[in-house]
Structures are given as structure tokens and as C-alpha cells.
PDB file of N, CA and C in Angstrom:
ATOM      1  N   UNK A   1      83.859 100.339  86.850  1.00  0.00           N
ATOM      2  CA  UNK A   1      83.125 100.846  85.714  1.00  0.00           C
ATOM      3  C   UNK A   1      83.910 102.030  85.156  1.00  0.00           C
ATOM      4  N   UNK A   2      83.758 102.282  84.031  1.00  0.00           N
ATOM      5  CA  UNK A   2      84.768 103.016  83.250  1.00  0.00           C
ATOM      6  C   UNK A   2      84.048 104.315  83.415  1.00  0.00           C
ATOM      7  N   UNK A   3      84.522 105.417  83.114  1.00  0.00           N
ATOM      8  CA  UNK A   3      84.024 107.022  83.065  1.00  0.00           C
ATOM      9  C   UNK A   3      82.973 106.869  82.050  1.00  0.00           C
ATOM     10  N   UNK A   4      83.156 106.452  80.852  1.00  0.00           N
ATOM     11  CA  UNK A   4      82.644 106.173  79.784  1.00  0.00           C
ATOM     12  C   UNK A   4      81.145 105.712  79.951  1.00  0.00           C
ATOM     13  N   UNK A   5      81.517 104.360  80.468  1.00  0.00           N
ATOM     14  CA  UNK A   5      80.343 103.573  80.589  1.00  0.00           C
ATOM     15  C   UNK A   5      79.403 104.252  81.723  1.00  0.00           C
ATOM     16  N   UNK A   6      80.196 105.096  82.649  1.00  0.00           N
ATOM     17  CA  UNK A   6      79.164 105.712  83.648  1.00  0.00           C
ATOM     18  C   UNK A   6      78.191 106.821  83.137  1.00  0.00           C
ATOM     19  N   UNK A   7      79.089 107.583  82.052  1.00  0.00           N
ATOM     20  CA  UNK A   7      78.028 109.035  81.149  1.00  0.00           C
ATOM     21  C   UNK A   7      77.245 107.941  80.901  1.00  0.00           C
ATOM     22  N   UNK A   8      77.629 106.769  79.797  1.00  0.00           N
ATOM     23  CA  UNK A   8      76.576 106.359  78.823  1.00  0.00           C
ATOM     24  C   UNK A   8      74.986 106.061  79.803  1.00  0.00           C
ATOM     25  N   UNK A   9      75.184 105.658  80.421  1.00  0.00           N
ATOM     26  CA  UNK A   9      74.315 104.898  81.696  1.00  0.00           C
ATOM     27  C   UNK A   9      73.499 105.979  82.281  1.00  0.00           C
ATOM     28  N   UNK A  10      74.228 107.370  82.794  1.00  0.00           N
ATOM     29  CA  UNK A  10      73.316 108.449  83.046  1.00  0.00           C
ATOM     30  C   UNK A  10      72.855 108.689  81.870  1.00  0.00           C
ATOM     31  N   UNK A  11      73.298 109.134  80.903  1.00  0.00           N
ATOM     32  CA  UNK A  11      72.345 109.773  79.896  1.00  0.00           C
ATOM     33  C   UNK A  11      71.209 108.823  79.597  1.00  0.00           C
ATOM     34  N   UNK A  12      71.125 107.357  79.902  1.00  0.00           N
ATOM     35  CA  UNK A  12      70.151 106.799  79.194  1.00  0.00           C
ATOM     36  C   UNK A  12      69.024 107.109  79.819  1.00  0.00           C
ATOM     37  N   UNK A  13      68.944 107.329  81.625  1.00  0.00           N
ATOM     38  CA  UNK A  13      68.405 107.734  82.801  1.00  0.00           C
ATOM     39  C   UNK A  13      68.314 106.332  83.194  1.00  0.00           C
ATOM     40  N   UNK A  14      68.925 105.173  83.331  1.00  0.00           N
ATOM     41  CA  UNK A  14      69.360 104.586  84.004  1.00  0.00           C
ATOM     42  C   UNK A  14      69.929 104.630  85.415  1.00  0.00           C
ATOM     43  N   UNK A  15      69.507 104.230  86.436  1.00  0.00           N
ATOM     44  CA  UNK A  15      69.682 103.939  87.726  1.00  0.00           C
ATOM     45  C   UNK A  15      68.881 105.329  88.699  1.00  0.00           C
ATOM     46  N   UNK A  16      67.774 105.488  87.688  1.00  0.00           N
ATOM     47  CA  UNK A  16      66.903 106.631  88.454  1.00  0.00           C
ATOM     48  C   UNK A  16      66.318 105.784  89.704  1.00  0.00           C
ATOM     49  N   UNK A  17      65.992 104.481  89.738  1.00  0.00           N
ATOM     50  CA  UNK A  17      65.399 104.048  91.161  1.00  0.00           C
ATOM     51  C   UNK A  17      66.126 104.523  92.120  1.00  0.00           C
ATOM     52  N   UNK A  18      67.762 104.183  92.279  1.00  0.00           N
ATOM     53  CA  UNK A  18      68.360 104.146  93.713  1.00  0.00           C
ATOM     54  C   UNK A  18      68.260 106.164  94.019  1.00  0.00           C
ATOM     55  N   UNK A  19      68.506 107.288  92.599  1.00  0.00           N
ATOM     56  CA  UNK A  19      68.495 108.640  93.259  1.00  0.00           C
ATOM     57  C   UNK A  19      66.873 108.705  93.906  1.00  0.00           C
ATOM     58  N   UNK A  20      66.188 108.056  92.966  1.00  0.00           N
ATOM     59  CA  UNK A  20      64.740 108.918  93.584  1.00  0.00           C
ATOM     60  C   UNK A  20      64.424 108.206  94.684  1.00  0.00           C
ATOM     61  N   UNK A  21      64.994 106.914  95.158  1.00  0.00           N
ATOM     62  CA  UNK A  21      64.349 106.478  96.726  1.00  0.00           C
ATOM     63  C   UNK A  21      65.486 107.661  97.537  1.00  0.00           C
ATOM     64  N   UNK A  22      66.731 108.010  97.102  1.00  0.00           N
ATOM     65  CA  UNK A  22      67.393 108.978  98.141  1.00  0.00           C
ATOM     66  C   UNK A  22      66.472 110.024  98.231  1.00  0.00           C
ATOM     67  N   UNK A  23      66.121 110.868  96.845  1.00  0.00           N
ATOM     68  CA  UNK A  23      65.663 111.711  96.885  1.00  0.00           C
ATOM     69  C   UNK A  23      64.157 111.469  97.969  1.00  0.00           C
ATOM     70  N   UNK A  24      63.141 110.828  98.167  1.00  0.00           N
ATOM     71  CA  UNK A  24      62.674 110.542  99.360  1.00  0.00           C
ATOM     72  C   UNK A  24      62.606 111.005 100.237  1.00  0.00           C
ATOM     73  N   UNK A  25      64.465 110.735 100.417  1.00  0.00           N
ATOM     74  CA  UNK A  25      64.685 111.700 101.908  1.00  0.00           C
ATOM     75  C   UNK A  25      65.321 112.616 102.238  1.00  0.00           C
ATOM     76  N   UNK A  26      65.148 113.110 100.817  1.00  0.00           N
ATOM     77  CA  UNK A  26      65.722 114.870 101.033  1.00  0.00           C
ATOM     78  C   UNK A  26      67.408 114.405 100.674  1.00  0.00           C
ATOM     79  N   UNK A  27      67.690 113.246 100.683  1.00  0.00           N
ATOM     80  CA  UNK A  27      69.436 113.249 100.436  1.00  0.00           C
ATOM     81  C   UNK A  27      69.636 113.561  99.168  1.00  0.00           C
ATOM     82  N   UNK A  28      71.029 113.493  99.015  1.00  0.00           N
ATOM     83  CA  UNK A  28      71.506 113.175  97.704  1.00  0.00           C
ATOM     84  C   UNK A  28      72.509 111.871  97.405  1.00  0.00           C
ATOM     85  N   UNK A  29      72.847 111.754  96.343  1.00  0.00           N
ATOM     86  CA  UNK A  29      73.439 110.927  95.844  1.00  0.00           C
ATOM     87  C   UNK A  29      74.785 110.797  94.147  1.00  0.00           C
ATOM     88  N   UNK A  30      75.825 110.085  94.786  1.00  0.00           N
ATOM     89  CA  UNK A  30      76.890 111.253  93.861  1.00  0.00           C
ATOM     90  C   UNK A  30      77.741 109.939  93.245  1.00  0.00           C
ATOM     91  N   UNK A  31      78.125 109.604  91.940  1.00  0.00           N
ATOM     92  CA  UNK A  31      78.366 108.728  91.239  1.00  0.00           C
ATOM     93  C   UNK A  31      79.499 109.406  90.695  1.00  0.00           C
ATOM     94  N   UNK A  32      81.070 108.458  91.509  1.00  0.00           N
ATOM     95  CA  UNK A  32      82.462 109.158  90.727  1.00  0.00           C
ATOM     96  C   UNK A  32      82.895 107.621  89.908  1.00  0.00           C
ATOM     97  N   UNK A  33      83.684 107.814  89.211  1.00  0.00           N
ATOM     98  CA  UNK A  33      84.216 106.312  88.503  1.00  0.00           C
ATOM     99  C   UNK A  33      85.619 107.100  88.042  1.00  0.00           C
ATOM    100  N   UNK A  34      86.297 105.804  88.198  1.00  0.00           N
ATOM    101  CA  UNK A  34      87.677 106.493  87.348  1.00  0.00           C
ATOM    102  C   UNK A  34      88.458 104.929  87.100  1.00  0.00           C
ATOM    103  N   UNK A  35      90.070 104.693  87.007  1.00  0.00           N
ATOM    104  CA  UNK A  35      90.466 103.401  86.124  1.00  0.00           C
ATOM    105  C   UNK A  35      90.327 102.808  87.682  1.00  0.00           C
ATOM    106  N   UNK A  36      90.381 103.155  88.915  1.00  0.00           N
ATOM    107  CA  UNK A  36      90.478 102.797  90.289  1.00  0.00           C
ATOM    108  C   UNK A  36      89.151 102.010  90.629  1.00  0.00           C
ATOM    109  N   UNK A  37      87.945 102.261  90.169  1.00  0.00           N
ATOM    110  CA  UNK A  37      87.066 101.632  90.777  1.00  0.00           C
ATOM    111  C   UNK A  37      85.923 102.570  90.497  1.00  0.00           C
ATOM    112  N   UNK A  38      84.780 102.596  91.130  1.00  0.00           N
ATOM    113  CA  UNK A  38      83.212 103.262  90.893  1.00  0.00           C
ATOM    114  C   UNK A  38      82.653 103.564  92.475  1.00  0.00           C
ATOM    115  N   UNK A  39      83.118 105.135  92.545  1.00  0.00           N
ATOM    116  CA  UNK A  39      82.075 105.243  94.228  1.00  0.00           C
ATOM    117  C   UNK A  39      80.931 105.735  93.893  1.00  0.00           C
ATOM    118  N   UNK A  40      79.788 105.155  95.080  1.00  0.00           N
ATOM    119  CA  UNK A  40      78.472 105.400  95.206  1.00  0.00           C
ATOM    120  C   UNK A  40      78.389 106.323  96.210  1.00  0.00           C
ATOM    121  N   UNK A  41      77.962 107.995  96.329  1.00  0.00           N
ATOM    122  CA  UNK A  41      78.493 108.130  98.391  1.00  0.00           C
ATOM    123  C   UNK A  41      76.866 109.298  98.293  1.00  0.00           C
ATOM    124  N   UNK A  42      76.342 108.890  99.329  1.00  0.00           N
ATOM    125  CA  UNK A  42      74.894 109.051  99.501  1.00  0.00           C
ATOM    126  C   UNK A  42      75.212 109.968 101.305  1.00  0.00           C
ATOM    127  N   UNK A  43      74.269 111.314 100.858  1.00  0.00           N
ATOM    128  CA  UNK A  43      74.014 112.480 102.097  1.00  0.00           C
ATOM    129  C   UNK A  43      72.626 112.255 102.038  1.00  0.00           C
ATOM    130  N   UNK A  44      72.162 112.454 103.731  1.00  0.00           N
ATOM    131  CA  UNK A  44      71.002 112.708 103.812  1.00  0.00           C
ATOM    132  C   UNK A  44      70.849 113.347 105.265  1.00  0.00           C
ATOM    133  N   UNK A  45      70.080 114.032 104.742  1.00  0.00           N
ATOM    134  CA  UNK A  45      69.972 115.062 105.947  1.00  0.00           C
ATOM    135  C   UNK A  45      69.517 114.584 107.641  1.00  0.00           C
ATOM    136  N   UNK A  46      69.990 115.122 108.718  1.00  0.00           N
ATOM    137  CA  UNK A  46      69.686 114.394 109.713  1.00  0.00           C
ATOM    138  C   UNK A  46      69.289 115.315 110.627  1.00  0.00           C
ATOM    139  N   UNK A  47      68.104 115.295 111.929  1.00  0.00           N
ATOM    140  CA  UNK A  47      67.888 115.935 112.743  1.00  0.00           C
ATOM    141  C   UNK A  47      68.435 115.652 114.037  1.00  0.00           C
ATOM    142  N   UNK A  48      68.781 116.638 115.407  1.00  0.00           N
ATOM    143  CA  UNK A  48      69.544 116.331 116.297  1.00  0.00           C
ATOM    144  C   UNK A  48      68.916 114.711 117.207  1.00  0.00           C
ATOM    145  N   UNK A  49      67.345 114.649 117.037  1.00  0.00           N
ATOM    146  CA  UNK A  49      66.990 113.143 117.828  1.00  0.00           C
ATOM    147  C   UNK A  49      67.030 112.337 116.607  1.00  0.00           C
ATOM    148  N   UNK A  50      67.510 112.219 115.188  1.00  0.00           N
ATOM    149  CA  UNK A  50      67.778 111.260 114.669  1.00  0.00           C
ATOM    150  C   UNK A  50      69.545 110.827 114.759  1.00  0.00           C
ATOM    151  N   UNK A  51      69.865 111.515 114.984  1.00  0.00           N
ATOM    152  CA  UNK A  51      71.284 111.597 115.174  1.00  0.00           C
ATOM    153  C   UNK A  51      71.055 111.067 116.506  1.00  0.00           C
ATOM    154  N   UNK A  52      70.649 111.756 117.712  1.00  0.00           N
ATOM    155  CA  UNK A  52      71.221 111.008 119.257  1.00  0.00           C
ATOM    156  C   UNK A  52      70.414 109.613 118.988  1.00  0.00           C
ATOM    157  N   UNK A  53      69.079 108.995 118.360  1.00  0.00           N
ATOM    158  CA  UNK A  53      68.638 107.726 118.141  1.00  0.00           C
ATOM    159  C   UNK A  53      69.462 106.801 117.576  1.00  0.00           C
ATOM    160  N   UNK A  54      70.250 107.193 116.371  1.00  0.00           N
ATOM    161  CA  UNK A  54      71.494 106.415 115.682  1.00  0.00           C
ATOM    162  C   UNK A  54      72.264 106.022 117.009  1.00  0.00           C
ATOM    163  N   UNK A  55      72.972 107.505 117.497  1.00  0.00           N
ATOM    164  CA  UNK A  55      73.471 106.838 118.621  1.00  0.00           C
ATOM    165  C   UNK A  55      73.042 105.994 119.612  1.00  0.00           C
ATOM    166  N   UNK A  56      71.916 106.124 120.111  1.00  0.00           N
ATOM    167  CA  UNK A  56      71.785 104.989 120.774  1.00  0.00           C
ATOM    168  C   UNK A  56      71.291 103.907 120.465  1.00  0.00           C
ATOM    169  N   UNK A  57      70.812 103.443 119.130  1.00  0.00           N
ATOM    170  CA  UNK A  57      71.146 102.194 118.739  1.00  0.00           C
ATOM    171  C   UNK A  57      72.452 101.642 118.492  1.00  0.00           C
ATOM    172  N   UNK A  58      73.239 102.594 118.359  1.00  0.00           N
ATOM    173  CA  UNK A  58      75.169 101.994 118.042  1.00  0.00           C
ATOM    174  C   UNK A  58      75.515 101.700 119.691  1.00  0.00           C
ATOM    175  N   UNK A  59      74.623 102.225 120.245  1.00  0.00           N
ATOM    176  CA  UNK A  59      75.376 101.896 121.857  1.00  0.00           C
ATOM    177  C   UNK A  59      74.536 100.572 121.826  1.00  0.00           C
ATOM    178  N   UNK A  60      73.601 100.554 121.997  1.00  0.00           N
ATOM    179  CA  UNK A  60      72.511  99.180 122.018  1.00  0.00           C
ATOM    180  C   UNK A  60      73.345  97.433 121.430  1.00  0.00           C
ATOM    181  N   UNK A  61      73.468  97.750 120.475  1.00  0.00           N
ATOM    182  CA  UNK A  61      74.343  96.871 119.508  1.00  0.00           C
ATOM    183  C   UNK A  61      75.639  96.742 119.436  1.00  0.00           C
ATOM    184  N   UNK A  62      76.223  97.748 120.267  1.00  0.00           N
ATOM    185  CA  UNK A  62      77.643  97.315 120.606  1.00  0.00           C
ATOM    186  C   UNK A  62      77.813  96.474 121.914  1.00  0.00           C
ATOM    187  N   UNK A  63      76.404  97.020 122.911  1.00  0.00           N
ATOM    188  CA  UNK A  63      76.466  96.442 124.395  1.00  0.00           C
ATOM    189  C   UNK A  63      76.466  94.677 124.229  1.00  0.00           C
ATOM    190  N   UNK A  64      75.378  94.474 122.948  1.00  0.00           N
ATOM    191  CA  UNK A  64      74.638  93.179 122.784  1.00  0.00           C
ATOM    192  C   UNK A  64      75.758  92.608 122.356  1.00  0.00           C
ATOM    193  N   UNK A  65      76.935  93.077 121.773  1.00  0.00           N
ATOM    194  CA  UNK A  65      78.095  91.700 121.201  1.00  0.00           C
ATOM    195  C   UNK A  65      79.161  91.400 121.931  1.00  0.00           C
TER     196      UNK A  65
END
């Protein structure tokens, strides 16, 4: 997507669904475009047992394959 076409698209307030389900959860959400391609890159805040739970579902699901 072009730089261009990305202003036009915010200003219309187009693609408010995907910020306000981030916004939800306290994240954010950050829209770069250039002639290379269009990144989407999404923060959201994490607490220390959501973080060790991630981890141990990545251990869980690595054991299972």
C-alpha cells in the first residue's frame, strides 16, 4: 500500500475496528507503509503471570509436536 493511500484511509477513519479491539487491551497499534510493503506492528501490555502463562503454553505446544 502506498504512503498515499495509507493517509487517505486514516483520514477517512477507516480501519478504526482493528485500533479499538487493540485499544481493549490497553495496546497500541502502528501503521508504516513505504514503496517496500505495509507493516501492521501491535504492543500490548503484559503482566509477569501473563508472560510466564505464554510461556508455558510455548513449552506445552512445543512438547506436543
Amino acid at each position: 500500500m502506498s504512503p498515499e493511500k495509507l493517509s487517505e484511509i486514516q483520514s477517512r477513519g477507516s480501519g478504526v475496528g482493528m485500533r479499538e479491539r487493540v485499544r481493549q487491551f490497553e495496546g497500541t497499534m502502528k501503521i508504516d507503509s513505504d514503496t517496500a510493503g505495509t507493516r501492521i506492528s501491535f504492543w500490548f501490555p503484559t503482566s509477569p503471570k501473563a508472560a510466564a502463562d505464554v510461556e508455558t503454553l510455548s513449552s506445552e505446544l512445543e512438547a506436543r509436536a
